[in-house]
Protein backbone atom coordinates (compact mmCIF):
# COMPACT_ATOMS: atom_id res chain seq x y z
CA UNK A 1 -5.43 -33.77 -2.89
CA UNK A 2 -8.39 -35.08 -0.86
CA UNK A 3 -10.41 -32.09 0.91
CA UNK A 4 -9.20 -32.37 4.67
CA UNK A 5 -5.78 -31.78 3.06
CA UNK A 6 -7.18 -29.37 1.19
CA UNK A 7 -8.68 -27.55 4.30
CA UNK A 8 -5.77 -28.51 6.28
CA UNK A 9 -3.22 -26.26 3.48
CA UNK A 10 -5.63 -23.25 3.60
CA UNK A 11 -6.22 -22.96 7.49
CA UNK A 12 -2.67 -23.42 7.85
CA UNK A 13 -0.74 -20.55 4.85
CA UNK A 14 -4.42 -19.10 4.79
CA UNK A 15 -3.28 -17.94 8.39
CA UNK A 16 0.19 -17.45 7.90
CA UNK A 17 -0.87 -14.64 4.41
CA UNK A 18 -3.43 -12.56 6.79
CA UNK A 19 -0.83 -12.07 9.35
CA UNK A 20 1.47 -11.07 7.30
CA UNK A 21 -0.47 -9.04 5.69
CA UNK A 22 -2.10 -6.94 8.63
CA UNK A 23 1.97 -6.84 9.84
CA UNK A 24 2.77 -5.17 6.31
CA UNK A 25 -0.39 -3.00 7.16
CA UNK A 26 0.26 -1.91 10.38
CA UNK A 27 4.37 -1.44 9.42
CA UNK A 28 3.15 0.96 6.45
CA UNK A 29 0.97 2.77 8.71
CA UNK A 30 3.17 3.19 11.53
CA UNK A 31 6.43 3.98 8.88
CA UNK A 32 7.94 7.44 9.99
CA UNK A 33 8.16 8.89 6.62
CA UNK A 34 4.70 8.20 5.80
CA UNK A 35 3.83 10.40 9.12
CA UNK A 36 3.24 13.59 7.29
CA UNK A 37 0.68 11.74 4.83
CA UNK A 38 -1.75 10.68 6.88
CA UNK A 39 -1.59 14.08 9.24
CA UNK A 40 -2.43 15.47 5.59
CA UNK A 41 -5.25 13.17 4.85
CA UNK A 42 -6.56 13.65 8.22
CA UNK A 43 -7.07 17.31 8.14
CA UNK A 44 -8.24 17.02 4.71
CA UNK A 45 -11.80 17.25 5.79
CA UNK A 46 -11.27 20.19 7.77
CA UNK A 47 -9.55 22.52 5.19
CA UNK A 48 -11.47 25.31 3.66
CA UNK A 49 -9.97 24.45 0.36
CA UNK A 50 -11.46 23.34 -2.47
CA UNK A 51 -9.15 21.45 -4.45
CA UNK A 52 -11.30 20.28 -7.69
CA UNK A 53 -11.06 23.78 -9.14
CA UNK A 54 -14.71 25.57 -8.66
């Protein structure tokens, strides 16, 4: 495999695996059931609870 092929392969499924993986990212995010979650984790800094126990 010569190195424009080379390049040529990469640009080409390099492209295709990033946007499928920020689609993956975006569908995990959006999910419904993972809703409740994130409104968890982003209150998290908020709460007056200390969870490690001291």
């Amino acid at each position: 495999m010569s190195y424009e092929q080379a390049t040529h392969f990469a640009q080409t499924w390099g492209l295709i695996a990033l946007a499928v993986g920020f689609a993956a990212a975006v569908l995990y995010a959006l999910w419904p059931a993972n809703r409740a979650k994130f409104d968890r984790a982003a209150r998290a800094p908020l709460d007056d609870e200390d969870d490690n126990g001291r």
